[in-house]
PDB file of N, CA and C in Angstrom:
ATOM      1  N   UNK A   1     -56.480  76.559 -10.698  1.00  0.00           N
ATOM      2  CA  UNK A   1     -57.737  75.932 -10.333  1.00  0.00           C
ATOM      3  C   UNK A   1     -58.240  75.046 -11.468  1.00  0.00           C
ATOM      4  N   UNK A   2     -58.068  75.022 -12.411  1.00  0.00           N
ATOM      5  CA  UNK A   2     -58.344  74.486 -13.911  1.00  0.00           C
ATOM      6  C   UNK A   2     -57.310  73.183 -13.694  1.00  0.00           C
ATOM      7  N   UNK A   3     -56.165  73.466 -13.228  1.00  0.00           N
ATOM      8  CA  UNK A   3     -55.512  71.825 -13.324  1.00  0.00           C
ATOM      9  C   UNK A   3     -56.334  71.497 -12.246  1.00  0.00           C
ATOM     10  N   UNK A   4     -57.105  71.581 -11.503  1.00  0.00           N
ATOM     11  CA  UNK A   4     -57.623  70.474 -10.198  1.00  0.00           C
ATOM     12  C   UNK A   4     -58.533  70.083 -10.827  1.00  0.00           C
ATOM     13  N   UNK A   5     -59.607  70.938 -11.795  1.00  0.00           N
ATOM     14  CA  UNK A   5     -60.818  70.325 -12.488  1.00  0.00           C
ATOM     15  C   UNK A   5     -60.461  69.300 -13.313  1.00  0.00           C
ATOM     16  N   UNK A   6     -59.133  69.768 -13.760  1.00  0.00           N
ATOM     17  CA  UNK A   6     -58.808  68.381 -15.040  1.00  0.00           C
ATOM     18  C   UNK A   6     -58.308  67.205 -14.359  1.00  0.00           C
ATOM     19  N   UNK A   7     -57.240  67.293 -13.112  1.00  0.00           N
ATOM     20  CA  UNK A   7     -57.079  66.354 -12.423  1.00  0.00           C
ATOM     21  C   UNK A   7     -58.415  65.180 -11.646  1.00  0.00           C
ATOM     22  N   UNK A   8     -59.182  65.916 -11.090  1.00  0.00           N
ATOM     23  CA  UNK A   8     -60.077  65.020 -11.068  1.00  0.00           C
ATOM     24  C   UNK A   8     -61.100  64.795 -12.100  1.00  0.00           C
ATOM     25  N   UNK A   9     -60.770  65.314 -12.681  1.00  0.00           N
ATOM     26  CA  UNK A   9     -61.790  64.958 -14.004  1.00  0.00           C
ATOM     27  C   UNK A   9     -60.925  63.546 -14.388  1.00  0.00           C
ATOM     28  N   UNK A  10     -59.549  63.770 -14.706  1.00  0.00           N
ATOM     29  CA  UNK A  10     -58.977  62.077 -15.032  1.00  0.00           C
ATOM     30  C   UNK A  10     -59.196  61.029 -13.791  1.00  0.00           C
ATOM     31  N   UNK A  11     -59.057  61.607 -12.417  1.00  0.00           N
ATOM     32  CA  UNK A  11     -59.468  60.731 -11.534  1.00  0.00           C
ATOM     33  C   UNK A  11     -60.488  59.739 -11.895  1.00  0.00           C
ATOM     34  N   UNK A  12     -61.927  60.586 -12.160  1.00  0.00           N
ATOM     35  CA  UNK A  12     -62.781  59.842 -12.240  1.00  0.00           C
ATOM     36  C   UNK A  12     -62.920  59.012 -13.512  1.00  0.00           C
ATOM     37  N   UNK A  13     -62.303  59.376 -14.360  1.00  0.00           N
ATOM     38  CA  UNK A  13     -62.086  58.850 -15.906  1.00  0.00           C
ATOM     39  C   UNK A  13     -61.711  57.385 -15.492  1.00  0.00           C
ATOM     40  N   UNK A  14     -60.457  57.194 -14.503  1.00  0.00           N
ATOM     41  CA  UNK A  14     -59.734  56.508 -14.236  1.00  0.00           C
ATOM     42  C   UNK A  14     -60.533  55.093 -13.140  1.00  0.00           C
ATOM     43  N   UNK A  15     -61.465  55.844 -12.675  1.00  0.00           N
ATOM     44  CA  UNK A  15     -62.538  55.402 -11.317  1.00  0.00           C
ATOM     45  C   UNK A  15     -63.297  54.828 -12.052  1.00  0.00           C
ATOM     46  N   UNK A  16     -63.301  55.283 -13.096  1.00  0.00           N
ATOM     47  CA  UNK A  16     -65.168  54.525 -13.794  1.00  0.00           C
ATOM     48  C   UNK A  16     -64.363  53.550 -15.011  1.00  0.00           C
ATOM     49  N   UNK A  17     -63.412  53.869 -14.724  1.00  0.00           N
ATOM     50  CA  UNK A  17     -62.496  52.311 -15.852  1.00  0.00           C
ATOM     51  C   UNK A  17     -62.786  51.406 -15.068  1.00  0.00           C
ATOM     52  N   UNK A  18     -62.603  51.110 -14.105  1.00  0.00           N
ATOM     53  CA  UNK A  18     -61.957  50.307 -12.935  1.00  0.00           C
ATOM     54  C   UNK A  18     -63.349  50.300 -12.367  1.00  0.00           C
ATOM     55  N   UNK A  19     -64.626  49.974 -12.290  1.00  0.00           N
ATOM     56  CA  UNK A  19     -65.667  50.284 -11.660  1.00  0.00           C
ATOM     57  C   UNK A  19     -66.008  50.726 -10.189  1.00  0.00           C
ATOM     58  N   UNK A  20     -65.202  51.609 -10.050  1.00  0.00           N
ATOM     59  CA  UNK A  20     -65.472  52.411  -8.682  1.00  0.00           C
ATOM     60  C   UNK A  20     -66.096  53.639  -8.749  1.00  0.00           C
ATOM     61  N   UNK A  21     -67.583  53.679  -8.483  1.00  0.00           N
ATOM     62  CA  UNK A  21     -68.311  54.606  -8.902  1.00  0.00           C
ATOM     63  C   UNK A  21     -68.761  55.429  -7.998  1.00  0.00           C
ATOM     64  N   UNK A  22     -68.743  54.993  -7.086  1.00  0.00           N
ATOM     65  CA  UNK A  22     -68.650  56.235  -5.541  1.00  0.00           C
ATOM     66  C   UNK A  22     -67.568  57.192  -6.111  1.00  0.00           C
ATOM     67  N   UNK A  23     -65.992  56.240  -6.253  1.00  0.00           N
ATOM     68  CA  UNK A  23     -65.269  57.498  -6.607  1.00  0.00           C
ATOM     69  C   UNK A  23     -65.245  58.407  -7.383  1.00  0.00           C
ATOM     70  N   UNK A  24     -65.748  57.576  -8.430  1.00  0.00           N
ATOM     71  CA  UNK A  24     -66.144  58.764  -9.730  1.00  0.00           C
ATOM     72  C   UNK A  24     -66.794  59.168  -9.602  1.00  0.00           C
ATOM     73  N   UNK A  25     -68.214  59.065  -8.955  1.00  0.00           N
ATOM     74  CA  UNK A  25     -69.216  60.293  -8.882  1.00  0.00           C
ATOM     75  C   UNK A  25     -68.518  61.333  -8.141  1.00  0.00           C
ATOM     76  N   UNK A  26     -67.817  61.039  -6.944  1.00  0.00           N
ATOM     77  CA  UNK A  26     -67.413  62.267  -6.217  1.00  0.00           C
ATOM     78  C   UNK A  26     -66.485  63.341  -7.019  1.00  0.00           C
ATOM     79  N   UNK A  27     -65.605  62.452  -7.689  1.00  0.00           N
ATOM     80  CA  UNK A  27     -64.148  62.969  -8.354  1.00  0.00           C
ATOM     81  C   UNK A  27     -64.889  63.806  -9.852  1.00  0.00           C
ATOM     82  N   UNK A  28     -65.947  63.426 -10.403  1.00  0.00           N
ATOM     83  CA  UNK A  28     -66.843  64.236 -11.303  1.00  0.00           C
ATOM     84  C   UNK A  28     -67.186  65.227 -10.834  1.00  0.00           C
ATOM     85  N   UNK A  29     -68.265  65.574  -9.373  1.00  0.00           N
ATOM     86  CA  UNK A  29     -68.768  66.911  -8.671  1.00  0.00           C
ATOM     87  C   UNK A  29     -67.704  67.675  -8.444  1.00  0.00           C
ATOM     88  N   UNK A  30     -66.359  66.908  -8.008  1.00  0.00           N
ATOM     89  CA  UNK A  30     -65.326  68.130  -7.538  1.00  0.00           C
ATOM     90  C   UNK A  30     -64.924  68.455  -9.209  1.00  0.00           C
ATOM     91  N   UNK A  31     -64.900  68.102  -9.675  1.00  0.00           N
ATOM     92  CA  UNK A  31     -64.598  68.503 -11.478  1.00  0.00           C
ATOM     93  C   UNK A  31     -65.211  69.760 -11.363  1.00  0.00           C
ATOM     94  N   UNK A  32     -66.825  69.482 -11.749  1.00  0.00           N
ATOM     95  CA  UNK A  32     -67.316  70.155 -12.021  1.00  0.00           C
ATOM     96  C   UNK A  32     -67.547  71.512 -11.508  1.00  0.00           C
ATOM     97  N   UNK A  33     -67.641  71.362 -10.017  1.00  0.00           N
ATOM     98  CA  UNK A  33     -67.577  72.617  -9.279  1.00  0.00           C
ATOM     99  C   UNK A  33     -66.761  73.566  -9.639  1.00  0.00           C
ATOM    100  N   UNK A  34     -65.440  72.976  -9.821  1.00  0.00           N
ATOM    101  CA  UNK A  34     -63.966  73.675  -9.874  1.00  0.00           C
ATOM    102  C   UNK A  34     -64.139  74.302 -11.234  1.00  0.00           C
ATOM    103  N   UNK A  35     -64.734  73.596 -11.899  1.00  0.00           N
ATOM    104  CA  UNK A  35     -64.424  74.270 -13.571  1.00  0.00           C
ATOM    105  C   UNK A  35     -65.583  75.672 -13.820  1.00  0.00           C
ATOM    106  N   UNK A  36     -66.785  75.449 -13.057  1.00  0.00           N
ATOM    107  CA  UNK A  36     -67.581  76.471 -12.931  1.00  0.00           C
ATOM    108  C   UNK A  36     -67.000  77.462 -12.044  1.00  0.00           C
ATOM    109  N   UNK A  37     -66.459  77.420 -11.101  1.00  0.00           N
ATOM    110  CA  UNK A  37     -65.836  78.495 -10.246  1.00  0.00           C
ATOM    111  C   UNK A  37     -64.601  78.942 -11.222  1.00  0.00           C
ATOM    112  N   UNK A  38     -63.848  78.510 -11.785  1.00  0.00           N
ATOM    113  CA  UNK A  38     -62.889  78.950 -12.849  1.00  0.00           C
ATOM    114  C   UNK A  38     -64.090  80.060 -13.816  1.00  0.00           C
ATOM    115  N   UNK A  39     -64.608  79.363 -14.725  1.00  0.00           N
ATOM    116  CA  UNK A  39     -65.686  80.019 -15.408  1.00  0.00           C
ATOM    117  C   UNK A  39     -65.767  81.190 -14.948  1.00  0.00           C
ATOM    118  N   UNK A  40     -66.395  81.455 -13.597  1.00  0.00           N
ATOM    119  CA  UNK A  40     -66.924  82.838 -12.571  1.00  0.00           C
ATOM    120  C   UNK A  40     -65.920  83.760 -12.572  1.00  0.00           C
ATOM    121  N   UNK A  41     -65.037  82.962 -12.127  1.00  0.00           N
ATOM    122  CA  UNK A  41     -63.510  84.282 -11.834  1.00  0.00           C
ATOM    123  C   UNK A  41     -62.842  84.389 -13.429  1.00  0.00           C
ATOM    124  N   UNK A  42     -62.840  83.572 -14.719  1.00  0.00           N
ATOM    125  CA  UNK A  42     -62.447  84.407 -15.604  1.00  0.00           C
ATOM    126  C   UNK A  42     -63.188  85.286 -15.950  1.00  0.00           C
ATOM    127  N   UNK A  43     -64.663  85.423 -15.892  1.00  0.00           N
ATOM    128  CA  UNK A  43     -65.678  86.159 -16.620  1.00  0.00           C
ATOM    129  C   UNK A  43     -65.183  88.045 -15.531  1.00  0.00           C
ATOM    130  N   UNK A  44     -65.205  87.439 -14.169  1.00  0.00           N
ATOM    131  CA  UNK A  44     -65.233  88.842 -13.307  1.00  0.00           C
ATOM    132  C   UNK A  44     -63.906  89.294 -13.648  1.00  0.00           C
ATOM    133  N   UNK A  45     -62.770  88.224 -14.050  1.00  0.00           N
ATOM    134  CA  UNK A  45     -61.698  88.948 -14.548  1.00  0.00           C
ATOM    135  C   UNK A  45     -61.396  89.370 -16.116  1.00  0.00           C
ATOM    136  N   UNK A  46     -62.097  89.050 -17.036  1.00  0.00           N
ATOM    137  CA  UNK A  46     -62.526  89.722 -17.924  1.00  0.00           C
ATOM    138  C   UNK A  46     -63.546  91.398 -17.901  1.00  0.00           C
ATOM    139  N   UNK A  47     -64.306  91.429 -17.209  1.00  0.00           N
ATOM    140  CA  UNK A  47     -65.150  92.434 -16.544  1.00  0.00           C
ATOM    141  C   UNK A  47     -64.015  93.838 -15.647  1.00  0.00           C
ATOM    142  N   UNK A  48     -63.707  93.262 -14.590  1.00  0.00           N
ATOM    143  CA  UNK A  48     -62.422  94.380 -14.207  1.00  0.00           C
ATOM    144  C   UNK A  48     -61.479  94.647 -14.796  1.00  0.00           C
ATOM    145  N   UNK A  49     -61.010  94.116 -15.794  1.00  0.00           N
ATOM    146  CA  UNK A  49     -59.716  94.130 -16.159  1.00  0.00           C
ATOM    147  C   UNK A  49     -60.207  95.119 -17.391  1.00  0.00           C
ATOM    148  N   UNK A  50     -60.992  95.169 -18.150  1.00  0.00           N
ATOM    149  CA  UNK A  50     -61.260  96.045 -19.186  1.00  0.00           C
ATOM    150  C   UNK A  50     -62.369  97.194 -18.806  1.00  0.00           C
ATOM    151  N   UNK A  51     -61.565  97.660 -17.460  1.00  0.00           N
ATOM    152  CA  UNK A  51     -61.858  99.506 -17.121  1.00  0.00           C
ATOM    153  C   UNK A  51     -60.973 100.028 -17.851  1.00  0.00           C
ATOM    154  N   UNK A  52     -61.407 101.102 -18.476  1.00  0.00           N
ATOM    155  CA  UNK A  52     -60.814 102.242 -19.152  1.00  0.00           C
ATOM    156  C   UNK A  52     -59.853 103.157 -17.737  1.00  0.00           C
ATOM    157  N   UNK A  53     -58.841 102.975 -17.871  1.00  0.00           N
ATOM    158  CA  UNK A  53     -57.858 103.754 -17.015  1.00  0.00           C
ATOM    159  C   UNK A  53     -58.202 105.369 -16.946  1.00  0.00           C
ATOM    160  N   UNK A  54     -58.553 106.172 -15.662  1.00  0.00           N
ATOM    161  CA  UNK A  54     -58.279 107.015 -15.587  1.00  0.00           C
ATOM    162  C   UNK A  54     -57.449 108.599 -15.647  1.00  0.00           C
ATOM    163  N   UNK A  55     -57.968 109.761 -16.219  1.00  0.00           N
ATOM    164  CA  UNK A  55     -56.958 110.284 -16.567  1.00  0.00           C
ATOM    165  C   UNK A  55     -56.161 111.094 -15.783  1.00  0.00           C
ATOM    166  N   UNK A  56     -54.448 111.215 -15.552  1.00  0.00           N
ATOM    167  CA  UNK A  56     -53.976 111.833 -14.823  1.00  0.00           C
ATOM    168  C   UNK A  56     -54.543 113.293 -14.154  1.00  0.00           C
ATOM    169  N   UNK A  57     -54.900 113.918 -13.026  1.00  0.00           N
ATOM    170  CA  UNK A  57     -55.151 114.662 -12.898  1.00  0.00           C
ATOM    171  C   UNK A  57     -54.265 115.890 -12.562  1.00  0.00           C
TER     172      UNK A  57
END
């Protein structure tokens, strides 16, 4: 999910060279979304992943 944020993150890099700014605004929001939803799921996978394992019973 992190290469799609960076991919359109160059999209729009690439959009706002070239003055197409519809595209880059769009190709920026999908950036951004993607990189905050990355953010969310490493943090919850930081969070589950460091349960203390249960002991055999």
């Amino acid at each position: 999910m992190l290469y799609w944020a960076v991919v359109f993150l160059v999209v729009a890099i690439i959009a706002g060279i070239f003055g197409f700014t519809g595209i880059a605004g769009v190709s920026v929001s999908i950036a951004k979304v993607l990189f905050f939803v990355f953010i969310v799921l490493f943090v919850i996978s930081l969070v589950l992943g460091r349960r203390t394992p249960t002991p055999p019973v």
